[in-house]
N, C-alpha and C. Protein backbone atom coordinates (compact mmCIF):
# COMPACT_ATOMS: atom_id res chain seq x y z
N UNK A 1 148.89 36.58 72.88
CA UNK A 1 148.79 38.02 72.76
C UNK A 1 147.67 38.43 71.81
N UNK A 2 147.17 37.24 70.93
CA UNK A 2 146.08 37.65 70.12
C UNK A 2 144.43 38.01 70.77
N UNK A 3 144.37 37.62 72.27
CA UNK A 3 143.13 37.88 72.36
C UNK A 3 143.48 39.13 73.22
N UNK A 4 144.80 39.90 73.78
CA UNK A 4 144.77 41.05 74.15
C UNK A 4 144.31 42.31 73.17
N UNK A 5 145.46 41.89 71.85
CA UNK A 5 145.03 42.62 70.46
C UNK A 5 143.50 42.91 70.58
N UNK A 6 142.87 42.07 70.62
CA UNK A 6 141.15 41.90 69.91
C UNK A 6 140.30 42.40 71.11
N UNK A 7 141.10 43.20 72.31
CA UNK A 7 139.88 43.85 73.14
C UNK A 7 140.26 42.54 74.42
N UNK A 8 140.39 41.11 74.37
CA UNK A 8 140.04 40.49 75.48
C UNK A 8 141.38 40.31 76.24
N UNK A 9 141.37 41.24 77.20
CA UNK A 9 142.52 41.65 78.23
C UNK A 9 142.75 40.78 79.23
N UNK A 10 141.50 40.54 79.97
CA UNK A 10 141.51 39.54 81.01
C UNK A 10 142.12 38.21 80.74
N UNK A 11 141.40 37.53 79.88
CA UNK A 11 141.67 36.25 78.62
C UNK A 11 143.25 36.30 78.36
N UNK A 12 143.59 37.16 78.04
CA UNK A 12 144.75 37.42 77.43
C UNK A 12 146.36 37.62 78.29
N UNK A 13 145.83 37.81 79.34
CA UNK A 13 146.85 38.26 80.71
C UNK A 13 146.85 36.76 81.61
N UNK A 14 145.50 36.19 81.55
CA UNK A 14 145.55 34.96 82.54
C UNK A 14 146.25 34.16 81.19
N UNK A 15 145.99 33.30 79.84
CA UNK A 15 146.33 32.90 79.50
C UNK A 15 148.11 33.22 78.95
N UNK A 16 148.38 34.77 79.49
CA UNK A 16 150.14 34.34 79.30
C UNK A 16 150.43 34.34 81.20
N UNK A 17 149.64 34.16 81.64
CA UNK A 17 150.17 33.71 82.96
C UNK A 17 150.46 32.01 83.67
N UNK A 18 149.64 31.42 82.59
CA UNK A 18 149.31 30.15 82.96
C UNK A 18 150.39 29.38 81.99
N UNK A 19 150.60 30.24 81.09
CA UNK A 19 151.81 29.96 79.83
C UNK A 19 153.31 29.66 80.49
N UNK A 20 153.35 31.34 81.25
CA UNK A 20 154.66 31.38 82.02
C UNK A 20 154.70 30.45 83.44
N UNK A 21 153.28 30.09 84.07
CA UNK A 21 153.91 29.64 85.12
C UNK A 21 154.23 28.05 84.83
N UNK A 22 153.53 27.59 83.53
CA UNK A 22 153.91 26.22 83.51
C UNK A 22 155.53 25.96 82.77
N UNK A 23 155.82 27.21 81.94
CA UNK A 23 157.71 27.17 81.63
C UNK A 23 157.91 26.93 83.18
N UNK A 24 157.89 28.13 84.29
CA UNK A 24 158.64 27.77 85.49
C UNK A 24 158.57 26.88 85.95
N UNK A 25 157.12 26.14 86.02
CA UNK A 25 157.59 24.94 86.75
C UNK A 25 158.28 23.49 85.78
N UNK A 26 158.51 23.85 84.06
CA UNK A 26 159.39 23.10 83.83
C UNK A 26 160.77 23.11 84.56
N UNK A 27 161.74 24.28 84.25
CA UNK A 27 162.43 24.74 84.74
C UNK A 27 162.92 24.52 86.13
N UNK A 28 161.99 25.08 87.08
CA UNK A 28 161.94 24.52 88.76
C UNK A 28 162.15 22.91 88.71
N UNK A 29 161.18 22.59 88.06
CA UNK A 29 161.04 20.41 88.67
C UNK A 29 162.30 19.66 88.46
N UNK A 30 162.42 19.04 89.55
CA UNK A 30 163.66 18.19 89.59
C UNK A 30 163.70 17.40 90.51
N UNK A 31 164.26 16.62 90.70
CA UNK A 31 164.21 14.95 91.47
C UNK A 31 163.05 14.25 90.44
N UNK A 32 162.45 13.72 91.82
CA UNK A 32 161.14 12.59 91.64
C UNK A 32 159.84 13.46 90.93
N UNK A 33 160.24 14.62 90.46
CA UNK A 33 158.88 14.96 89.75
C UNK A 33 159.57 15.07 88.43
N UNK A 34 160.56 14.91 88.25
CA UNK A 34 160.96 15.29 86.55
C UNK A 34 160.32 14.56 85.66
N UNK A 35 159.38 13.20 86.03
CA UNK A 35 158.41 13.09 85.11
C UNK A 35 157.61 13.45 84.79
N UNK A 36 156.93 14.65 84.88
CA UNK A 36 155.93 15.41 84.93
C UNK A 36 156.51 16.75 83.56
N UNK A 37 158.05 16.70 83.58
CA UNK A 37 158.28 17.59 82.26
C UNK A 37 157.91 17.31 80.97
N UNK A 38 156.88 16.10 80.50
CA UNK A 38 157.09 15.64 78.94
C UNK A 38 155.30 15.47 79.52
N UNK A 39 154.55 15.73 80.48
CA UNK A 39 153.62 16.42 80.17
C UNK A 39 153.00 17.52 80.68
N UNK A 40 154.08 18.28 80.77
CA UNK A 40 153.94 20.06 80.77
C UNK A 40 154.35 20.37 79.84
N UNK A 41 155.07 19.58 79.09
CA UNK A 41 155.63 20.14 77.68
C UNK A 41 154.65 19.86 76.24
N UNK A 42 153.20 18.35 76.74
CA UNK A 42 152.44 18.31 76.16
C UNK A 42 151.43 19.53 76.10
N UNK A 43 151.21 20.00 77.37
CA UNK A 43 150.15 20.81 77.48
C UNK A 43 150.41 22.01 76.75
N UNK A 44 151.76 22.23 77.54
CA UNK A 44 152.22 23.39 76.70
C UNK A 44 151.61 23.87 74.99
N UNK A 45 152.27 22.67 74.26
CA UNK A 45 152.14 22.42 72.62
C UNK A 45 150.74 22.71 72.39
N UNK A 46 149.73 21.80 73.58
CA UNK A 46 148.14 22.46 73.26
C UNK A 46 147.82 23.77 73.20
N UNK A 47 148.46 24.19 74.43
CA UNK A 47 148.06 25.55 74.96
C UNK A 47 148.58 26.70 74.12
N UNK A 48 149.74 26.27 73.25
CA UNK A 48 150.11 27.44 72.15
C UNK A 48 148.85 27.29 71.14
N UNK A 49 148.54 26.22 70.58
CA UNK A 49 148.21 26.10 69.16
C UNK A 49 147.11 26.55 69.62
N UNK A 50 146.20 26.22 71.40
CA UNK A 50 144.64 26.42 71.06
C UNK A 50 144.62 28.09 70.77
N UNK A 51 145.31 28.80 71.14
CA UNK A 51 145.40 29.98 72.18
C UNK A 51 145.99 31.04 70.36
N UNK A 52 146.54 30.08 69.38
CA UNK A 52 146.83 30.89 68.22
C UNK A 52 145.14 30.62 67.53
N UNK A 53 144.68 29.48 67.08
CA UNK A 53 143.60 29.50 66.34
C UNK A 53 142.52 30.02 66.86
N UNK A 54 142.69 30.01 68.61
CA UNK A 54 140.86 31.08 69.15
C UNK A 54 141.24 32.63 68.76
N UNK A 55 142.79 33.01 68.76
CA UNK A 55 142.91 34.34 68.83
C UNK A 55 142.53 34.62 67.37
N UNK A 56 143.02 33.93 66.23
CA UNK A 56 142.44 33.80 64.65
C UNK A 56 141.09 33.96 64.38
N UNK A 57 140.43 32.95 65.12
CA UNK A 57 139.04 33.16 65.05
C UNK A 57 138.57 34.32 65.90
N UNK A 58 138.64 34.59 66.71
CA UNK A 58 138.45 35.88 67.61
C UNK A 58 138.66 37.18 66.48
N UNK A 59 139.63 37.16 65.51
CA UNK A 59 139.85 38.32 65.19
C UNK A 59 139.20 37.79 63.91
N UNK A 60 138.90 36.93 62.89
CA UNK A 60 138.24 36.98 62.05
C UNK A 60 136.41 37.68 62.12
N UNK A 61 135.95 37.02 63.67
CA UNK A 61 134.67 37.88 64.16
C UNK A 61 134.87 39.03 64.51
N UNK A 62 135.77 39.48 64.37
CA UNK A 62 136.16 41.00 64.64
C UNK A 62 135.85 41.95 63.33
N UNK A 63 137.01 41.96 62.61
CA UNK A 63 136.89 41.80 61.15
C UNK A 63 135.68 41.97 60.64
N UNK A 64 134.99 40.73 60.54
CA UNK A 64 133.60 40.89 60.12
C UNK A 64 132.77 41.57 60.48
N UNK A 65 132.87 41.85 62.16
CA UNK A 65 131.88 42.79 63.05
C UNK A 65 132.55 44.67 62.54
N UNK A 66 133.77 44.54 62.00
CA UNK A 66 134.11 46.39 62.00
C UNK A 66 133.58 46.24 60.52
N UNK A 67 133.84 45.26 59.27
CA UNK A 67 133.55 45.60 58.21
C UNK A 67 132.08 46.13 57.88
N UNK A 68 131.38 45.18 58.53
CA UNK A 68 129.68 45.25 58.31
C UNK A 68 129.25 46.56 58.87
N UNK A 69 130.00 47.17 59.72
CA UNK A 69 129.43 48.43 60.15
C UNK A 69 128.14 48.37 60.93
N UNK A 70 128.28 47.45 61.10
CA UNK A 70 126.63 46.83 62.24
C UNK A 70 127.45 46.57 63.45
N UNK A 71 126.58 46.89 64.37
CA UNK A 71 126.50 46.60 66.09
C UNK A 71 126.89 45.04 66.14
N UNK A 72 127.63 44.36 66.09
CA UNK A 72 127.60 43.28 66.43
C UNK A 72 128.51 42.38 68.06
N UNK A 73 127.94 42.14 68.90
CA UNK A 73 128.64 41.69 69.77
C UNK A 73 129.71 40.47 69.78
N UNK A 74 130.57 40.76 70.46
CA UNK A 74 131.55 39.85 70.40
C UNK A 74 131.58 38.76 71.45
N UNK A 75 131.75 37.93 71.50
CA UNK A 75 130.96 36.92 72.29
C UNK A 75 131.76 36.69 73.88
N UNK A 76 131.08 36.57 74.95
CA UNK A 76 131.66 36.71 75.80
C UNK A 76 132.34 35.59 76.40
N UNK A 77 133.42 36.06 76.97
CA UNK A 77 134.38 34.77 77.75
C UNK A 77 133.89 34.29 79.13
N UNK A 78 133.29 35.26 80.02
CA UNK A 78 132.71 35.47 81.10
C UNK A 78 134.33 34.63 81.90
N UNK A 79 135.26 35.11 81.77
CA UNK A 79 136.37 34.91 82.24
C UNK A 79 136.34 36.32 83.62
N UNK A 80 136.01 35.33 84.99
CA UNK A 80 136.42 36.07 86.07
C UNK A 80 137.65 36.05 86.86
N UNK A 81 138.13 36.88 86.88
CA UNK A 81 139.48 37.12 87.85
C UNK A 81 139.11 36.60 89.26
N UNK A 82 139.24 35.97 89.96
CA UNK A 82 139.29 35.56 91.53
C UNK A 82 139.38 37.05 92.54
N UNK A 83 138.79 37.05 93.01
CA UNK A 83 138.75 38.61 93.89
C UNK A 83 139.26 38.47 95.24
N UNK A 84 139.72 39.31 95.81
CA UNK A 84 140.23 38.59 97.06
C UNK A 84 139.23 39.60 98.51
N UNK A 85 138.11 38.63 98.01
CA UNK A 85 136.70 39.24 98.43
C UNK A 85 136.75 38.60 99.98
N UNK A 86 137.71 37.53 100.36
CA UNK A 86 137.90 37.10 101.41
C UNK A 86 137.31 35.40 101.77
N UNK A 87 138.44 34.59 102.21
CA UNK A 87 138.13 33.31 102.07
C UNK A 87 138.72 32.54 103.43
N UNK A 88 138.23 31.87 103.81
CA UNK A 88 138.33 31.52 105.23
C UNK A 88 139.51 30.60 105.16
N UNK A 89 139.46 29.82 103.98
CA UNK A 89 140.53 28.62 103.54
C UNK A 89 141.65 29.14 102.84
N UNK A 90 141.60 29.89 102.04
CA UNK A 90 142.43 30.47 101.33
C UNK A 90 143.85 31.22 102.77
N UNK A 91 143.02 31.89 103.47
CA UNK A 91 143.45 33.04 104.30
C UNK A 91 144.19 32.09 105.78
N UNK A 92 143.54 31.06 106.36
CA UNK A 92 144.33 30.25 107.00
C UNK A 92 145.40 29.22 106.36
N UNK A 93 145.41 29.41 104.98
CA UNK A 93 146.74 28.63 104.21
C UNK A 93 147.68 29.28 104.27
N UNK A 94 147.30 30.56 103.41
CA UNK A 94 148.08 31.86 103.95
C UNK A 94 149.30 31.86 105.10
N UNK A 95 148.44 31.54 106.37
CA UNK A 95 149.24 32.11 107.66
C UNK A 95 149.87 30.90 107.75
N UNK A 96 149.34 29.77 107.19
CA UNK A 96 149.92 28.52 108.09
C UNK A 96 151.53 28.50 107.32
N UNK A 97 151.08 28.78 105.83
CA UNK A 97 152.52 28.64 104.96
C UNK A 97 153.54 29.55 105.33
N UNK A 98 152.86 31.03 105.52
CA UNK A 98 154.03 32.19 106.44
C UNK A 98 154.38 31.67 107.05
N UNK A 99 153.50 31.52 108.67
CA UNK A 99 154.62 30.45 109.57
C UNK A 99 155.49 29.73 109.53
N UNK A 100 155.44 28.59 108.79
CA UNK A 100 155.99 27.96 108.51
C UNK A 100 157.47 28.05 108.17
N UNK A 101 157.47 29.45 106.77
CA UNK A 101 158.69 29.90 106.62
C UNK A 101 159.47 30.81 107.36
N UNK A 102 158.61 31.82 108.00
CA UNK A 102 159.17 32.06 108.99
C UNK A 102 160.01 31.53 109.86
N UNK A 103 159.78 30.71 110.52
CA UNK A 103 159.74 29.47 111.70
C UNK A 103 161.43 28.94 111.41
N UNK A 104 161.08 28.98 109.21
CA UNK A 104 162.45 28.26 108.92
C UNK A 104 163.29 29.70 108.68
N UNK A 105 162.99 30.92 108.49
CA UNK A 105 163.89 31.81 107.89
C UNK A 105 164.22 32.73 109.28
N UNK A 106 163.13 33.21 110.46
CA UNK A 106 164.28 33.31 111.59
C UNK A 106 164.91 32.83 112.66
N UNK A 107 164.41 31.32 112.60
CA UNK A 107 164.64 30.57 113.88
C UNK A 107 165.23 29.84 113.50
N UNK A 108 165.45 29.06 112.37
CA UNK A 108 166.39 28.19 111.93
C UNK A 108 165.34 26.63 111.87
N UNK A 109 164.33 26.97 112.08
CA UNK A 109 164.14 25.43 112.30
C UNK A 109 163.62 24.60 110.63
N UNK A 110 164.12 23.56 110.47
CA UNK A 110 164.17 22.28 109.53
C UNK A 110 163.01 22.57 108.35
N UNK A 111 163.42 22.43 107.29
CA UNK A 111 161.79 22.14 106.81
C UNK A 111 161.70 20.58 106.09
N UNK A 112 162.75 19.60 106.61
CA UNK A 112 162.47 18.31 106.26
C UNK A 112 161.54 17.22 106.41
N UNK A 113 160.65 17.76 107.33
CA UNK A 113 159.64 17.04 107.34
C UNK A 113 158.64 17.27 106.45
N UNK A 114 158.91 18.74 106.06
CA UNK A 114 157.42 18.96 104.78
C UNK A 114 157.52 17.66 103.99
N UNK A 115 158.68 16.92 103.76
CA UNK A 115 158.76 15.74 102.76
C UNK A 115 158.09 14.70 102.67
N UNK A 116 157.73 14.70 104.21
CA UNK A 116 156.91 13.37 104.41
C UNK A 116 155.95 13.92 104.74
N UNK A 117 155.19 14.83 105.18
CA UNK A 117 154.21 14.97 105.25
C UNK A 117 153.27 16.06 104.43
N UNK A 118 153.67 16.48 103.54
CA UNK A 118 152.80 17.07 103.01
C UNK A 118 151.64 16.57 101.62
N UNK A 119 151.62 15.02 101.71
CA UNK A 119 150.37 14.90 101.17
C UNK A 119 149.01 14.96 102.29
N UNK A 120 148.87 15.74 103.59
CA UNK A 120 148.22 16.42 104.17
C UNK A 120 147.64 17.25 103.63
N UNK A 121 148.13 18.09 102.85
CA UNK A 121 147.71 19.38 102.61
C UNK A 121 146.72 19.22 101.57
N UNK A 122 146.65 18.04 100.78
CA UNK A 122 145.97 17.97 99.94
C UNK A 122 144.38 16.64 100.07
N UNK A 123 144.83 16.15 101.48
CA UNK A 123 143.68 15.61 101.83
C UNK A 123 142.90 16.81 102.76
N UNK A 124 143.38 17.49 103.75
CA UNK A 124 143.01 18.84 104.04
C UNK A 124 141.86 19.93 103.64
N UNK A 125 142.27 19.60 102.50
CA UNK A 125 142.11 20.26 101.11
C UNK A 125 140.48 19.85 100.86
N UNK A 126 140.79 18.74 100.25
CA UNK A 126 139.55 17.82 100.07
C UNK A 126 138.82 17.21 100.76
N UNK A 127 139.36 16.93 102.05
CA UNK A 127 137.75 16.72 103.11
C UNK A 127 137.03 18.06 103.35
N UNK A 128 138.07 19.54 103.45
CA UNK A 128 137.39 20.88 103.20
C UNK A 128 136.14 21.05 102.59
N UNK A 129 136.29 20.65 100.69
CA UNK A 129 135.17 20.49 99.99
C UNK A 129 134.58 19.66 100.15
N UNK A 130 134.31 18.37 100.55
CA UNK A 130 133.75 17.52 100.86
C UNK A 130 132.40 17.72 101.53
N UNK A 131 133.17 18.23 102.97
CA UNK A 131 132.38 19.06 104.18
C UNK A 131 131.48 20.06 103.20
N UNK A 132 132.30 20.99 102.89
CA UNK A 132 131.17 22.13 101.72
C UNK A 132 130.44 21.25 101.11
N UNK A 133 130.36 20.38 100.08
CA UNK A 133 129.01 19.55 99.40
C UNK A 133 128.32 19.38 99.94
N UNK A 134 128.62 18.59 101.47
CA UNK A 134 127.81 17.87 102.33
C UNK A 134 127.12 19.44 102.49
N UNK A 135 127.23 19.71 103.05
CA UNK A 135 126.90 20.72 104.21
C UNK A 135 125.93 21.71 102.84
N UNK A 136 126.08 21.82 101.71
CA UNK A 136 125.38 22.53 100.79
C UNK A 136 123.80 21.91 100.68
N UNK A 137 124.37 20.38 100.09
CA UNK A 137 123.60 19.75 99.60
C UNK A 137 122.28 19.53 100.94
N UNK A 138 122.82 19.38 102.14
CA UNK A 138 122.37 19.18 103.50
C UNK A 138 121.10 20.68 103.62
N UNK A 139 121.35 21.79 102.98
CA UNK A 139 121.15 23.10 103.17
C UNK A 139 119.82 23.16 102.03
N UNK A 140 120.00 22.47 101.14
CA UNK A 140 119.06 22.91 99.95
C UNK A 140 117.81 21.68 99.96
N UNK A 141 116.58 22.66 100.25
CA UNK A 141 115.43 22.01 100.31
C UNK A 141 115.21 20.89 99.09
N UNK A 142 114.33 19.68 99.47
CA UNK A 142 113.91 19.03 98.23
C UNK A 142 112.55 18.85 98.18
N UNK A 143 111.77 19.27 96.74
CA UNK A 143 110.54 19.67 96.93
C UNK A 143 109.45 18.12 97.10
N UNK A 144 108.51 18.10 97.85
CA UNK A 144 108.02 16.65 98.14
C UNK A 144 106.96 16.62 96.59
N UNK A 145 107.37 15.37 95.96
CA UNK A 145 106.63 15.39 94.83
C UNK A 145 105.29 14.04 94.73
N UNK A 146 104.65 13.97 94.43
CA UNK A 146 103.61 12.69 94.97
C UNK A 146 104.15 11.52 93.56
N UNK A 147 104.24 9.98 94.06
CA UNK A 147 104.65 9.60 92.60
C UNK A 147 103.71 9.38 91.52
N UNK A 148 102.79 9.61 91.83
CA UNK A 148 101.93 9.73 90.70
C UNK A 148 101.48 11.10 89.60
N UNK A 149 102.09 12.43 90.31
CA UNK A 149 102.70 13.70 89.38
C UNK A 149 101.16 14.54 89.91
N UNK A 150 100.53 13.68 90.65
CA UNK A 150 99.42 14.88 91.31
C UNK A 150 98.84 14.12 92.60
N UNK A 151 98.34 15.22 93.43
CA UNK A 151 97.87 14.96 94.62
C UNK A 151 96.48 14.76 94.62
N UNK A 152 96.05 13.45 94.78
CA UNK A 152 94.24 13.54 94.51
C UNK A 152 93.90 14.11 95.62
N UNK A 153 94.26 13.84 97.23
CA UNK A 153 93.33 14.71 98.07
C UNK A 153 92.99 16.16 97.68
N UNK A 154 93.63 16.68 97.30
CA UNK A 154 93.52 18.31 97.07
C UNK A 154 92.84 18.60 95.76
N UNK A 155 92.87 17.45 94.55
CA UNK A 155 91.85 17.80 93.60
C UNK A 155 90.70 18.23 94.04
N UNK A 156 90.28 19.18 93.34
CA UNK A 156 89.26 19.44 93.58
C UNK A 156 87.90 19.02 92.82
N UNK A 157 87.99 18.86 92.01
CA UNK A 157 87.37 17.91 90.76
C UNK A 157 86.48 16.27 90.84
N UNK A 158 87.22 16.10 92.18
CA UNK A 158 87.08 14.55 92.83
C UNK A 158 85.95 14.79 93.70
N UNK A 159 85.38 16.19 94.18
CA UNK A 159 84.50 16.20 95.27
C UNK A 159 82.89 16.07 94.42
């Protein structure tokens, strides 16, 4: 709550969101993931202490910036919110996961197979980006360089 205090709202709203969703998923986990509670409960311990001493320091540059009575900027987080500017992957996960529950909430049908098969979703996932690198890296020119760091035909100096 200390970097809401000090002006940084965004900062301050995602970091008690990421706070609360990792309590829930203490809370939620059970079976074969309950090992995963003693390190959500590590992160946790980080995530308080980092989140008290940046908000300390955040407000000590504060402090200093109202005392001095000088213009002084406060340094930026460049913390962006995700926009839902529209995503091709995002938006067919979307429908596939509706379906899905749907499928189970008016038709009745099973969702026991998600058990076995849903480390899909996460190779899916990652040949997705994969494809994107390729396909980036595939996209972006590379400039032809001579290995010697100059082109003698084109000197002109040589004629």
């Amino acid at each position: 709550m200390g970097q809401i205090y000090i002006g940084y709202y965004k900062l301050g709203f995602v970091h008690n969101l990421v706070f609360g969703t990792a309590i829930t998923f203490m809370v939620a986990i059970g079976g074969s993931l309950e090992a995963l509670i003693p390190v959500l409960a590590l992160f946790l311990a980080f995530f308080y202490v980092y989140n008290v001493v940046d908000a300390g320091r955040r407000a000590v540059h504060y402090n200093l910036a109202v005392e001095s009575g000088q213009k002084v900027e406060m340094p930026e987080m460049n913390v962006e919110l995700p926009s839902f500017g529209g995503s091709v992957a995002g938006g067919a996960a979307l429908l596939g996961i509706g379906f899905i529950l749907l499928m189970n909430t008016r038709f009745g049908i099973s969702l026991d197979w998600i058990e076995e098969w849903w480390p899909l979703a996460p190779m899916g996932f990652g040949a997705y980006l994969l494809f994107k690198a390729l396909q980036e890296r595939n996209a972006t020119p590379t400039p032809d360089v001579a290995v010697s760091g100059r082109d003698d035909a084109s000197d002109s100096s040589l004629l």
